[in-house]
PDB file of N, CA and C in Angstrom:
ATOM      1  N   UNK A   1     -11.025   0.973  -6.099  1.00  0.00           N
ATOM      2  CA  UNK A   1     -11.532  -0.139  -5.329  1.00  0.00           C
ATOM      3  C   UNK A   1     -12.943  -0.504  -5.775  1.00  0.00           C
ATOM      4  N   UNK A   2     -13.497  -2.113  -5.859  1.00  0.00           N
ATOM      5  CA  UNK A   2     -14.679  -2.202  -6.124  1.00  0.00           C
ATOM      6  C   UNK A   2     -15.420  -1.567  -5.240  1.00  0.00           C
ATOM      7  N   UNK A   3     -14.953  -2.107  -4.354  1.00  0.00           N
ATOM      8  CA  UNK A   3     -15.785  -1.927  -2.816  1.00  0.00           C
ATOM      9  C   UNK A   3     -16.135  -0.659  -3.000  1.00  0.00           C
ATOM     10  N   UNK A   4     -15.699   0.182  -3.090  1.00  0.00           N
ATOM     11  CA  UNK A   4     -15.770   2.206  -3.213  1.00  0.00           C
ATOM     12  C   UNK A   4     -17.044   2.071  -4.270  1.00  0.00           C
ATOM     13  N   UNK A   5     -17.098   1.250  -5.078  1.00  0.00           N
ATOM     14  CA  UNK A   5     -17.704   1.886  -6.516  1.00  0.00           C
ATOM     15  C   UNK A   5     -19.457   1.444  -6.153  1.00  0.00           C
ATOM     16  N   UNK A   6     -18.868   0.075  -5.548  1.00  0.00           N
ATOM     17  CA  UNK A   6     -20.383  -0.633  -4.794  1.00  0.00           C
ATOM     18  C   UNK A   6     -20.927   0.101  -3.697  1.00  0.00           C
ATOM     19  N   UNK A   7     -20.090   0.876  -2.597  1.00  0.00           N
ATOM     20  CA  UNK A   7     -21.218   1.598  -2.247  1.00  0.00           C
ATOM     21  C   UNK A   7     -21.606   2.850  -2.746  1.00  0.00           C
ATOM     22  N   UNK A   8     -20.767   3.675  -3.759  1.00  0.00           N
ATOM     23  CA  UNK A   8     -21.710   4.514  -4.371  1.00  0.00           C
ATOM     24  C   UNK A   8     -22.541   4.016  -5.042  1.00  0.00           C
ATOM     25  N   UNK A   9     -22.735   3.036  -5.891  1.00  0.00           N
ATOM     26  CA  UNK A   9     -23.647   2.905  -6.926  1.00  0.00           C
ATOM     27  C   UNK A   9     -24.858   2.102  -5.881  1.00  0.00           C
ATOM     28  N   UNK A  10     -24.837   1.409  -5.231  1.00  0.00           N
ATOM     29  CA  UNK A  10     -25.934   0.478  -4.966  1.00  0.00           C
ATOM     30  C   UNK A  10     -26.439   0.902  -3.462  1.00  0.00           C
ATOM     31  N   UNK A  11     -25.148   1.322  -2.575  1.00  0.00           N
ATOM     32  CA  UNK A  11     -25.849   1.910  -1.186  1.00  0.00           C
ATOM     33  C   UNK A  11     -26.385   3.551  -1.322  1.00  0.00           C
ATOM     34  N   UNK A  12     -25.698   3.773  -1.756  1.00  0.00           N
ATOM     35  CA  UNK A  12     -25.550   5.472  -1.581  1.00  0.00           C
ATOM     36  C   UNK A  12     -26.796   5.605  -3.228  1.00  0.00           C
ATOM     37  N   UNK A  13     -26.216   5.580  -3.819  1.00  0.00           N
ATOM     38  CA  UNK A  13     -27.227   5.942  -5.419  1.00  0.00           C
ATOM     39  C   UNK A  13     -27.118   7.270  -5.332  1.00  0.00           C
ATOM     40  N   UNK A  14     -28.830   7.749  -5.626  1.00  0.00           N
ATOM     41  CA  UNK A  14     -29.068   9.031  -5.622  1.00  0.00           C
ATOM     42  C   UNK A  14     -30.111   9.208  -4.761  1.00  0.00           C
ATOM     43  N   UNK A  15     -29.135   9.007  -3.347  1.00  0.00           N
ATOM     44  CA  UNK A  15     -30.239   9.222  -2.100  1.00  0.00           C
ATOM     45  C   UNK A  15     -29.878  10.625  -1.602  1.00  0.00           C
ATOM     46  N   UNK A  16     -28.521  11.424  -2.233  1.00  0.00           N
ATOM     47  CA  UNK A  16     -28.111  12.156  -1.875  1.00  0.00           C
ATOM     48  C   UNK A  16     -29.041  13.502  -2.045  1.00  0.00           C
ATOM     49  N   UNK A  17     -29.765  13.613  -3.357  1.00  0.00           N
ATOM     50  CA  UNK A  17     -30.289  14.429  -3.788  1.00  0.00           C
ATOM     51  C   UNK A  17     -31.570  14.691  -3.094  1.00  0.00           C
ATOM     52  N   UNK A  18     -32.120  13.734  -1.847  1.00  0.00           N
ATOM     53  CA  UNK A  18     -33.158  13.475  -1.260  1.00  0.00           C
ATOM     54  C   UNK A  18     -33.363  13.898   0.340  1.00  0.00           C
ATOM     55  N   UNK A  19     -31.919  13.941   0.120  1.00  0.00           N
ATOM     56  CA  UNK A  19     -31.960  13.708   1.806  1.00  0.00           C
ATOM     57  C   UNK A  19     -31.420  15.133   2.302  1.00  0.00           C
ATOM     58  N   UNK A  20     -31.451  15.303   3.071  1.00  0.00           N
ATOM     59  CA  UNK A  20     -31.088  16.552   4.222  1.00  0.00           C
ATOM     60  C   UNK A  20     -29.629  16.386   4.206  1.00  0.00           C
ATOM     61  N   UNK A  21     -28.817  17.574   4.742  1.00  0.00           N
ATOM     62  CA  UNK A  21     -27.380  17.723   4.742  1.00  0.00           C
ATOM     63  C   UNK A  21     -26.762  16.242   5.925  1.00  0.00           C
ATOM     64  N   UNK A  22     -27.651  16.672   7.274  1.00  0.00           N
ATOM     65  CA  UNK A  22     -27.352  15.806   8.080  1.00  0.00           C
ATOM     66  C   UNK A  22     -27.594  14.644   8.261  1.00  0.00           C
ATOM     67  N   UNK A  23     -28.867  14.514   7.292  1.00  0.00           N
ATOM     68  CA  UNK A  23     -29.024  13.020   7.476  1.00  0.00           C
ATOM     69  C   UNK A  23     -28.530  12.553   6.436  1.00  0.00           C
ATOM     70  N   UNK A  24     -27.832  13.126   5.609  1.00  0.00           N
ATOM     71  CA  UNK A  24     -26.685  12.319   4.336  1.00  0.00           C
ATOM     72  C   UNK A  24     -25.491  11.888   5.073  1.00  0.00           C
ATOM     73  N   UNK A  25     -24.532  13.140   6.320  1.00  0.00           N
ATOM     74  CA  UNK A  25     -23.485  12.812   6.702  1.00  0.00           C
ATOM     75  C   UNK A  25     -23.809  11.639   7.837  1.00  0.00           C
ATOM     76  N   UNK A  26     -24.910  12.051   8.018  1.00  0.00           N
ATOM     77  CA  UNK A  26     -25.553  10.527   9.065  1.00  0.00           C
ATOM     78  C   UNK A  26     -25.444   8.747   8.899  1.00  0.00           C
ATOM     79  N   UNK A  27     -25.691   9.148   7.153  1.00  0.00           N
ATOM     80  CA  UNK A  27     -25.648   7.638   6.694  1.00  0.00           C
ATOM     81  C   UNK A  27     -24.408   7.851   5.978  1.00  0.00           C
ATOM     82  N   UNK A  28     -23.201   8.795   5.707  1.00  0.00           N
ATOM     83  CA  UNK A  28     -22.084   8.404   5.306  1.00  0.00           C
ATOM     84  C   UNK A  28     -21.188   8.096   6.804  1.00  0.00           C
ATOM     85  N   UNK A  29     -21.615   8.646   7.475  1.00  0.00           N
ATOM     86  CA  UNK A  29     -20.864   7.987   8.853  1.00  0.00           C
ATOM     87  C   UNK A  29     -20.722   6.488   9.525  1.00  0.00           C
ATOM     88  N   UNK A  30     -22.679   6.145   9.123  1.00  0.00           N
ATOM     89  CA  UNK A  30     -22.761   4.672   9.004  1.00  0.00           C
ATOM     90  C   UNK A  30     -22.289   3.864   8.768  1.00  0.00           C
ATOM     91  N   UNK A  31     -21.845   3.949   7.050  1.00  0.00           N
ATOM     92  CA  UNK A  31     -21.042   3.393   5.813  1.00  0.00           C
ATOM     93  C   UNK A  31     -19.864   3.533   6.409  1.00  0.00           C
ATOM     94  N   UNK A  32     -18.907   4.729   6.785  1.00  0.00           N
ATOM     95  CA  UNK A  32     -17.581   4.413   7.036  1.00  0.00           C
ATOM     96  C   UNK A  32     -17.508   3.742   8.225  1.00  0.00           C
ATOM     97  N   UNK A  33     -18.524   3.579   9.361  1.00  0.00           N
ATOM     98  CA  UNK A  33     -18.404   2.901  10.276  1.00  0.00           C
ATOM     99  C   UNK A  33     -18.334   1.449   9.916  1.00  0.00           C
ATOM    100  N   UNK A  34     -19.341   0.999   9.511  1.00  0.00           N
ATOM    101  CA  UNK A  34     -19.592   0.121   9.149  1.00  0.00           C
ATOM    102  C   UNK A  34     -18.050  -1.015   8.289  1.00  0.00           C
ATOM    103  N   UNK A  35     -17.984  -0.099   7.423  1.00  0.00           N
ATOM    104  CA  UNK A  35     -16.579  -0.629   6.314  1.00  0.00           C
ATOM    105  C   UNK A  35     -15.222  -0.706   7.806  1.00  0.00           C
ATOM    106  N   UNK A  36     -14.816   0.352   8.151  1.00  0.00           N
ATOM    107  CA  UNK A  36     -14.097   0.700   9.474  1.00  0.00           C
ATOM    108  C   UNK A  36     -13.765  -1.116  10.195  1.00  0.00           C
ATOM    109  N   UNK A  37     -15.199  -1.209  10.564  1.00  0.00           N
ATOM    110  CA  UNK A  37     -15.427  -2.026  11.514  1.00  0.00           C
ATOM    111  C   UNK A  37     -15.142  -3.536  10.584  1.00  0.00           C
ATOM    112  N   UNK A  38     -15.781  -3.663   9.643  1.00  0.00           N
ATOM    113  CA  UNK A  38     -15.829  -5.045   9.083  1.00  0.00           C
ATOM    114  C   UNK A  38     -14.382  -5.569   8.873  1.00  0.00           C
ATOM    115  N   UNK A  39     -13.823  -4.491   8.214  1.00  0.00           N
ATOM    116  CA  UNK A  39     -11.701  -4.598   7.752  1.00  0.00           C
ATOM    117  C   UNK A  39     -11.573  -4.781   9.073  1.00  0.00           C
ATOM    118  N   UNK A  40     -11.548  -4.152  10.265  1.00  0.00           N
ATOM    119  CA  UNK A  40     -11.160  -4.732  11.519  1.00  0.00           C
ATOM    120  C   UNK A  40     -11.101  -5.688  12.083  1.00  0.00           C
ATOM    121  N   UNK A  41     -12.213  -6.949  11.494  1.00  0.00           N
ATOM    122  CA  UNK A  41     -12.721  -7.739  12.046  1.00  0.00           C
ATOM    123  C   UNK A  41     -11.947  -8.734  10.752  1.00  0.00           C
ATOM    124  N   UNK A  42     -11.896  -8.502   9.972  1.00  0.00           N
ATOM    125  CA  UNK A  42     -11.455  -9.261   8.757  1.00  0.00           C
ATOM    126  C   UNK A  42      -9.844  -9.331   9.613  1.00  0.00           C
ATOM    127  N   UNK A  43      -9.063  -8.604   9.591  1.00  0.00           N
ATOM    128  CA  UNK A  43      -7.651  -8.325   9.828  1.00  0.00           C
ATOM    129  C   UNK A  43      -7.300  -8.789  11.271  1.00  0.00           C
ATOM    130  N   UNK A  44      -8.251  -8.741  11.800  1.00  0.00           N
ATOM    131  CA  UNK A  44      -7.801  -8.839  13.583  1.00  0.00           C
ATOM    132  C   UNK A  44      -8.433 -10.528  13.764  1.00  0.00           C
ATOM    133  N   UNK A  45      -9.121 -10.925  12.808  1.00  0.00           N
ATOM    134  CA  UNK A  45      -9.677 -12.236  13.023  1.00  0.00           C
ATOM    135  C   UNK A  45     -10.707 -12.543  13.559  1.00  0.00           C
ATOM    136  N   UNK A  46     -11.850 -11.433  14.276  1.00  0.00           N
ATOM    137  CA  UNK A  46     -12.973 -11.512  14.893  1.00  0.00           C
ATOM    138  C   UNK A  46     -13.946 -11.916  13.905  1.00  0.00           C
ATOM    139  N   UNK A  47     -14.048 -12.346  13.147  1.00  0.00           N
ATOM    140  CA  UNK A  47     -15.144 -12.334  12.488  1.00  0.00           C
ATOM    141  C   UNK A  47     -15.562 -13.739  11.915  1.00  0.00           C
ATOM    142  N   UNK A  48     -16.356 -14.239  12.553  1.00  0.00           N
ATOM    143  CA  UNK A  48     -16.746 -16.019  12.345  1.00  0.00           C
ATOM    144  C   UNK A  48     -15.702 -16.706  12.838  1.00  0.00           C
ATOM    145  N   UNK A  49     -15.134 -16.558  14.115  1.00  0.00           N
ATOM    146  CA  UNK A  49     -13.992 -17.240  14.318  1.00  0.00           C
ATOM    147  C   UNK A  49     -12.691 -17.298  13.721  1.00  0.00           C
ATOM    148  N   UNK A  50     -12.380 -16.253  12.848  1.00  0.00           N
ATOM    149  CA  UNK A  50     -11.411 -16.790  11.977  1.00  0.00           C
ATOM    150  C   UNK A  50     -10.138 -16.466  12.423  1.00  0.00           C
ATOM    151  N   UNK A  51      -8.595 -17.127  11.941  1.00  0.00           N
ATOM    152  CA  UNK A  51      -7.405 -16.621  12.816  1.00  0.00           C
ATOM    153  C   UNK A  51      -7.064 -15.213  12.222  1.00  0.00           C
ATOM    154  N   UNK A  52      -6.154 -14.443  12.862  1.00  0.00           N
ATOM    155  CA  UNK A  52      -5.793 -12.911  12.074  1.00  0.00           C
ATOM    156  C   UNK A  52      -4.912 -13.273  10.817  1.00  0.00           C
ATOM    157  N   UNK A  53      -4.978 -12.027   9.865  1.00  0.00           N
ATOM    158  CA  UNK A  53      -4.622 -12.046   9.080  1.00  0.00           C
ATOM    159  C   UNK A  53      -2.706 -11.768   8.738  1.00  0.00           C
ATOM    160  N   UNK A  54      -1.972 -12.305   8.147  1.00  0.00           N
ATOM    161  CA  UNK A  54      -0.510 -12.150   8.408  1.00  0.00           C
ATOM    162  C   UNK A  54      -0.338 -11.455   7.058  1.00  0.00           C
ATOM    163  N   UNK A  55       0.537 -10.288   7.174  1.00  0.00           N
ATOM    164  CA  UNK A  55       0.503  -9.428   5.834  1.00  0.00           C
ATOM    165  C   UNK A  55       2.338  -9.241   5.923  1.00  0.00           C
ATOM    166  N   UNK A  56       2.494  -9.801   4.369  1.00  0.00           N
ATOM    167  CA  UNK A  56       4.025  -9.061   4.165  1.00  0.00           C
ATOM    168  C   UNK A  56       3.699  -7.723   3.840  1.00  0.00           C
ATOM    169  N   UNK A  57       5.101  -7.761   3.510  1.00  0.00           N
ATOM    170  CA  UNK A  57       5.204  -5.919   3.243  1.00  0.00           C
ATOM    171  C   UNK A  57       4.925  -5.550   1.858  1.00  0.00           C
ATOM    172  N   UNK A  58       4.523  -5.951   0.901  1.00  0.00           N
ATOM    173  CA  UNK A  58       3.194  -5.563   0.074  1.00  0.00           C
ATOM    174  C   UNK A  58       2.123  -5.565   0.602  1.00  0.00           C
ATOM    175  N   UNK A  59       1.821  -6.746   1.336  1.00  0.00           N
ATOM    176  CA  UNK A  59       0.243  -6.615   1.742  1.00  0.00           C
ATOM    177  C   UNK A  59      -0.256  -5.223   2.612  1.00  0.00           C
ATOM    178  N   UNK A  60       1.176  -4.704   3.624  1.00  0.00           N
ATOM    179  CA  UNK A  60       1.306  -3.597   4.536  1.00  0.00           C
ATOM    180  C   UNK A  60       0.828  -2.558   3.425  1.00  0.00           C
ATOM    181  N   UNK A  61       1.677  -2.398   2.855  1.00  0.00           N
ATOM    182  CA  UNK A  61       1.022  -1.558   1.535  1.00  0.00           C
ATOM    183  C   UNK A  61       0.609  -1.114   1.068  1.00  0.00           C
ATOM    184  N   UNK A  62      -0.508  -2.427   1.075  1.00  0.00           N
ATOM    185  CA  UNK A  62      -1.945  -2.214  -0.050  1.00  0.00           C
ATOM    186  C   UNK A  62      -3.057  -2.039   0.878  1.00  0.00           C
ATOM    187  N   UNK A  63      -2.449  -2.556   2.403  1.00  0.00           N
ATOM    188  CA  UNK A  63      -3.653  -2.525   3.594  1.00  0.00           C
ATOM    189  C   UNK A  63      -3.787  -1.017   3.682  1.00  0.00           C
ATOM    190  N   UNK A  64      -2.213   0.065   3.990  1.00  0.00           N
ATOM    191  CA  UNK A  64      -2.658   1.522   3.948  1.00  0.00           C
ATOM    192  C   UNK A  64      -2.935   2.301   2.872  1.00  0.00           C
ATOM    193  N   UNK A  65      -2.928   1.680   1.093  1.00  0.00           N
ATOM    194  CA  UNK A  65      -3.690   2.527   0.148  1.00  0.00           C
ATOM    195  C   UNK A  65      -4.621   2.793   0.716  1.00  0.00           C
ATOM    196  N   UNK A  66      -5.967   1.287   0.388  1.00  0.00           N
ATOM    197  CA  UNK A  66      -6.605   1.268   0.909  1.00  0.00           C
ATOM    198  C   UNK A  66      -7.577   1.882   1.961  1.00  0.00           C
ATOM    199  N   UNK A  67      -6.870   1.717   3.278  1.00  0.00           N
ATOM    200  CA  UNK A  67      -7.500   2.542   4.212  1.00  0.00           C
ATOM    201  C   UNK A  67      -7.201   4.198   3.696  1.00  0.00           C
ATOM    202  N   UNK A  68      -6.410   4.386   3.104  1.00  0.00           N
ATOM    203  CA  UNK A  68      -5.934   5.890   2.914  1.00  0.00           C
ATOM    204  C   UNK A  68      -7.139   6.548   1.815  1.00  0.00           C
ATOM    205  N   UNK A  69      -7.828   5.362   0.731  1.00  0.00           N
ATOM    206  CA  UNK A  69      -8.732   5.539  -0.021  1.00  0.00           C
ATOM    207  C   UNK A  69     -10.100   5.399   0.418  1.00  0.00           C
ATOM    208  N   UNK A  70     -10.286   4.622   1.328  1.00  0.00           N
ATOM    209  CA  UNK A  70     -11.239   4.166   2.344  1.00  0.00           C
ATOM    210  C   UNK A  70     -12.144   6.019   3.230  1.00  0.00           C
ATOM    211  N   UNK A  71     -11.087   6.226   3.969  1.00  0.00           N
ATOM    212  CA  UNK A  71     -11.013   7.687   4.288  1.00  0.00           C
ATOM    213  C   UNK A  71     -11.164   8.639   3.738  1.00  0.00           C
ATOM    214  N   UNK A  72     -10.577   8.693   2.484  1.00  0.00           N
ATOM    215  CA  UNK A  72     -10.575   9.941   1.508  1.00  0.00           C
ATOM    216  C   UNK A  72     -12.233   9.827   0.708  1.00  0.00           C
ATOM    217  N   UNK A  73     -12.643   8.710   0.347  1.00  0.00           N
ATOM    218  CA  UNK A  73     -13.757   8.265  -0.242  1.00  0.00           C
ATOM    219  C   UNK A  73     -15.093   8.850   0.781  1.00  0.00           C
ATOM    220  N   UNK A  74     -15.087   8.707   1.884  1.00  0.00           N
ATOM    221  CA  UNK A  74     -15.780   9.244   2.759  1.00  0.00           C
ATOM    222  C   UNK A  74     -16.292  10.316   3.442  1.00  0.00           C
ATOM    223  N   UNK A  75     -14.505  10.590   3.115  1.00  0.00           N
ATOM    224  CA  UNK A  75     -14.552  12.221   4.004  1.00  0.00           C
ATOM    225  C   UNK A  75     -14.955  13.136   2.420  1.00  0.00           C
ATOM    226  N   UNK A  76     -14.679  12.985   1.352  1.00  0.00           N
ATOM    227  CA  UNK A  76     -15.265  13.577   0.325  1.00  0.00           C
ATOM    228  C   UNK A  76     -16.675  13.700   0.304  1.00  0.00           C
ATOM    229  N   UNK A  77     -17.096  12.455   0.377  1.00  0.00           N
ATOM    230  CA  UNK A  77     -18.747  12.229   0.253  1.00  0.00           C
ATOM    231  C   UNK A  77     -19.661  12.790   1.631  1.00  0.00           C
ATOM    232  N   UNK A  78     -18.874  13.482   2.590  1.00  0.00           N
ATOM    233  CA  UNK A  78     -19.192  14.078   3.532  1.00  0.00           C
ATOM    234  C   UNK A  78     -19.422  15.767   3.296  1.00  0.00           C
ATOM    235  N   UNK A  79     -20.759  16.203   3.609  1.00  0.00           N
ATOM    236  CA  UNK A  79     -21.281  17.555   3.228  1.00  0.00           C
ATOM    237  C   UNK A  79     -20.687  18.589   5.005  1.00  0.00           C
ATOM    238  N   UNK A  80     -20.954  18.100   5.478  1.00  0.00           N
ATOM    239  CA  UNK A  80     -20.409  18.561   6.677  1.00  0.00           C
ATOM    240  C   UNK A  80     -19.825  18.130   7.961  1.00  0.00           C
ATOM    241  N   UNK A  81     -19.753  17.024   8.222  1.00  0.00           N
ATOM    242  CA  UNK A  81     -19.032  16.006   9.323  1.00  0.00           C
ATOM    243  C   UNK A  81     -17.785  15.500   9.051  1.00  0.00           C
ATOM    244  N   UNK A  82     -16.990  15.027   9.837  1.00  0.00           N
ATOM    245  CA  UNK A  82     -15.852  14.637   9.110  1.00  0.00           C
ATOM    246  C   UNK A  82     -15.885  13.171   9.658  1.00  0.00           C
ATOM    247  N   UNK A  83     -15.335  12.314   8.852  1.00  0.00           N
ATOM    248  CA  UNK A  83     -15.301  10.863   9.221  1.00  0.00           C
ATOM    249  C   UNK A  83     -14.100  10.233   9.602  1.00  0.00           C
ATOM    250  N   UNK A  84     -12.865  11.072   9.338  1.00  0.00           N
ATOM    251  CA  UNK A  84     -11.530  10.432   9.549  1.00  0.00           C
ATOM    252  C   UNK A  84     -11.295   9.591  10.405  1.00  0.00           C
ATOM    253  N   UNK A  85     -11.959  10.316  11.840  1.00  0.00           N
ATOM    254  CA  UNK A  85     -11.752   9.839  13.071  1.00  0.00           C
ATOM    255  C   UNK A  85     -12.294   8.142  12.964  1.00  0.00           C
ATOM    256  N   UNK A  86     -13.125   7.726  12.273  1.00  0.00           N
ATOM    257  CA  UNK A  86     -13.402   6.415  12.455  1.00  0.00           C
ATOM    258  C   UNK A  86     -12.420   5.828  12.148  1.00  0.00           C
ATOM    259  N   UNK A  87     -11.490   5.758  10.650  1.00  0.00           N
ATOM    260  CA  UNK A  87     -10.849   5.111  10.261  1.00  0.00           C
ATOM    261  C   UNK A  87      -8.780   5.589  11.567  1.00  0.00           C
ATOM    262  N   UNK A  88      -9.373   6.195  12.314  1.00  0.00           N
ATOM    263  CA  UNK A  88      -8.025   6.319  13.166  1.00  0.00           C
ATOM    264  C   UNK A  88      -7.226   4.825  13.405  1.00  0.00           C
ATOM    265  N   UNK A  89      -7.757   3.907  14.129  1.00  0.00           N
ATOM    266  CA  UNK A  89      -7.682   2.653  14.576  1.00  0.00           C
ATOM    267  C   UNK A  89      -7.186   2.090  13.317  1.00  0.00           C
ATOM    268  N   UNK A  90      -7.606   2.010  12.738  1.00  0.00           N
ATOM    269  CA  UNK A  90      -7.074   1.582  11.615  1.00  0.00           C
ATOM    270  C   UNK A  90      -5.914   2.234  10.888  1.00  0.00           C
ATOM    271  N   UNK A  91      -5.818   3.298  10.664  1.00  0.00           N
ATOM    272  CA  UNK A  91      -4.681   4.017  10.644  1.00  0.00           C
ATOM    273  C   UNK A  91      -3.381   3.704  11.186  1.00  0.00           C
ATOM    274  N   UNK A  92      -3.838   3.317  12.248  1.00  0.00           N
ATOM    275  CA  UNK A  92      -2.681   3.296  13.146  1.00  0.00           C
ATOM    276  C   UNK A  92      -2.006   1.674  13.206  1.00  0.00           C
ATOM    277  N   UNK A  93      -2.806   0.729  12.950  1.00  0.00           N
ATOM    278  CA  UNK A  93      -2.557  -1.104  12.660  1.00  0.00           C
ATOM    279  C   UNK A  93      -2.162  -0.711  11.607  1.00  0.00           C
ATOM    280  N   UNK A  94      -1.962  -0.154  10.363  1.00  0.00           N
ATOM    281  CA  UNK A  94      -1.608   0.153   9.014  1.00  0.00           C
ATOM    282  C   UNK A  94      -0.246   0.624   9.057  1.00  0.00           C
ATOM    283  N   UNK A  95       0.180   1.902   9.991  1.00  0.00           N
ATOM    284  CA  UNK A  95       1.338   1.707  10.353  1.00  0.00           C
ATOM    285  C   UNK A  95       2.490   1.248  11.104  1.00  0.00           C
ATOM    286  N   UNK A  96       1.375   0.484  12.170  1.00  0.00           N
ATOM    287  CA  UNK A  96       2.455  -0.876  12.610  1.00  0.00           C
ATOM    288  C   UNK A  96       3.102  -1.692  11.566  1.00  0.00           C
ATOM    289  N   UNK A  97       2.271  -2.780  10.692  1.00  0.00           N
ATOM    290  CA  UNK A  97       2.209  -3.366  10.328  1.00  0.00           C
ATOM    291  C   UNK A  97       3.382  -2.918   9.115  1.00  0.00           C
ATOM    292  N   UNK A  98       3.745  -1.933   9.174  1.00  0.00           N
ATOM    293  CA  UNK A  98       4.459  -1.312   7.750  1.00  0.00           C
ATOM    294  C   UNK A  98       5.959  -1.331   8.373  1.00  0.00           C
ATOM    295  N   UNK A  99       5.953  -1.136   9.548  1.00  0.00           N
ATOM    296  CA  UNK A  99       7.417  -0.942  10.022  1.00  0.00           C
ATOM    297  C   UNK A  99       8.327  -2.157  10.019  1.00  0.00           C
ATOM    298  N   UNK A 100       9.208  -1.988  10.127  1.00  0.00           N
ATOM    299  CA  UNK A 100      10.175  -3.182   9.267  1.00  0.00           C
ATOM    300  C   UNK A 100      10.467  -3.808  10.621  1.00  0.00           C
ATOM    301  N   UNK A 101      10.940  -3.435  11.743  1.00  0.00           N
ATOM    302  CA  UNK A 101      11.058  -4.043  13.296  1.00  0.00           C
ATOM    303  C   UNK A 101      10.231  -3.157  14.273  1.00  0.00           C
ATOM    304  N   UNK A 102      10.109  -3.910  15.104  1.00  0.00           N
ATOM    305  CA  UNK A 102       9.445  -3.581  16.290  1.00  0.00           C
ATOM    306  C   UNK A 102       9.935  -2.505  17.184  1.00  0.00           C
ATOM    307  N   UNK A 103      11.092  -1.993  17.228  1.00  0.00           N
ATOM    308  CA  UNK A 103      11.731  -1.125  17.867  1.00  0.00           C
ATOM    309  C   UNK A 103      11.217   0.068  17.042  1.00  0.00           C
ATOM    310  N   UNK A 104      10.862   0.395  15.900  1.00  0.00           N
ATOM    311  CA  UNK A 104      10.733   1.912  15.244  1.00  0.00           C
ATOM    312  C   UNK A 104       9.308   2.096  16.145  1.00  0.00           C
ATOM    313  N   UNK A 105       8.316   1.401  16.661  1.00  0.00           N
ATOM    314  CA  UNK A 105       7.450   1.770  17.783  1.00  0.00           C
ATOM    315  C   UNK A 105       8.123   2.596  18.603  1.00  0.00           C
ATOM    316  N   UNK A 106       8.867   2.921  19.120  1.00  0.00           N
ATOM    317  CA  UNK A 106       9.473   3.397  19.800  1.00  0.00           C
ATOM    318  C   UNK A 106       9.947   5.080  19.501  1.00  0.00           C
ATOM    319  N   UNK A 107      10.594   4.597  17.926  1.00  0.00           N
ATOM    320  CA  UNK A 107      10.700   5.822  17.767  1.00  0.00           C
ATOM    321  C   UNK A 107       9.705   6.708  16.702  1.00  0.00           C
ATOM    322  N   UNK A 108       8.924   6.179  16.709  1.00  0.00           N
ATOM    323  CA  UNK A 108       7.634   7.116  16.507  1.00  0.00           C
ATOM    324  C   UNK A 108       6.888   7.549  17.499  1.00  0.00           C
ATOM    325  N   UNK A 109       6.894   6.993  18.400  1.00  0.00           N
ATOM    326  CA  UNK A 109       5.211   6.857  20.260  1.00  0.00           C
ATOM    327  C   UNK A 109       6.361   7.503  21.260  1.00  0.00           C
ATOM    328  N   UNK A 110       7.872   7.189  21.144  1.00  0.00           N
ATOM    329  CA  UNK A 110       8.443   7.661  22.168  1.00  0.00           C
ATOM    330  C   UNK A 110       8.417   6.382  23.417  1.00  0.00           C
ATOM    331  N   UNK A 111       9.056   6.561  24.145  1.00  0.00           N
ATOM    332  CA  UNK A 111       9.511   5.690  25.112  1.00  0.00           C
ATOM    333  C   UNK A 111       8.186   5.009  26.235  1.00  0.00           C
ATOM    334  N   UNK A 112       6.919   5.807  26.297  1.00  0.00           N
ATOM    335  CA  UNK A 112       6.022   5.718  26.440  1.00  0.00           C
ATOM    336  C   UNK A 112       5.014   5.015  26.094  1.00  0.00           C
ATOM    337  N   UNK A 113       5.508   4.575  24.661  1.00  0.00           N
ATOM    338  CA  UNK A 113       4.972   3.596  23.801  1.00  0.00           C
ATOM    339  C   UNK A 113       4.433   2.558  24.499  1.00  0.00           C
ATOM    340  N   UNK A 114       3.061   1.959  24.303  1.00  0.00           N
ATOM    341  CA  UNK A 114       2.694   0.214  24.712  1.00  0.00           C
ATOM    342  C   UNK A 114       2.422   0.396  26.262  1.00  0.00           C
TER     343      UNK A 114
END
């Protein structure tokens, strides 16, 4: 992903070598918050008014590489915190969005579902 390569090279750099354990996982928590939040807003349509986004099933796809690389990129660059938990929410619209009908909600969440 560019996006991955841009914030190592231009956010992150070599601040790593500078900074304290916690205040590195501090500002990688930021970053995944931050990214977390913006795709949310991109996909759900909050963002400058815009309508949500409609994804076939490639786009389903490439939305959970993505987040799956999104996560992994983070939680690597993490010295001691874990970041997964941000990208949960997202996780979880990634595998809606993948299921072929609306009823397999069901049988993944259980009857409880919604």
């Amino acid at each position: 992903l560019v996006f991955l390569q841009t914030i190592e090279n231009q956010a992150m750099g070599d601040l790593e070598g500078f900074l304290i354990d916690s205040v590195w996982d501090g500002l990688i928590r930021r970053l995944a918050e931050w990214s977390a939040k913006t795709i949310e807003m991109a996909l759900m349509g909050t963002a400058s008014g815009t309508s949500p986004k409609r994804l076939n099933a490639l786009g389903a796809l490439q939305l959970d590489r993505d987040i799956r690389s999104l996560s992994t990129f983070f939680a690597t660059n993490s010295k001691r915190g874990t970041v997964r938990d941000i990208f949960a929410r997202l996780s979880q619209v990634s595998m809606l969005v993948n299921f072929e009908n609306p009823s397999e909600v069901y049988d993944l969440w259980g009857a409880n579902a919604g």
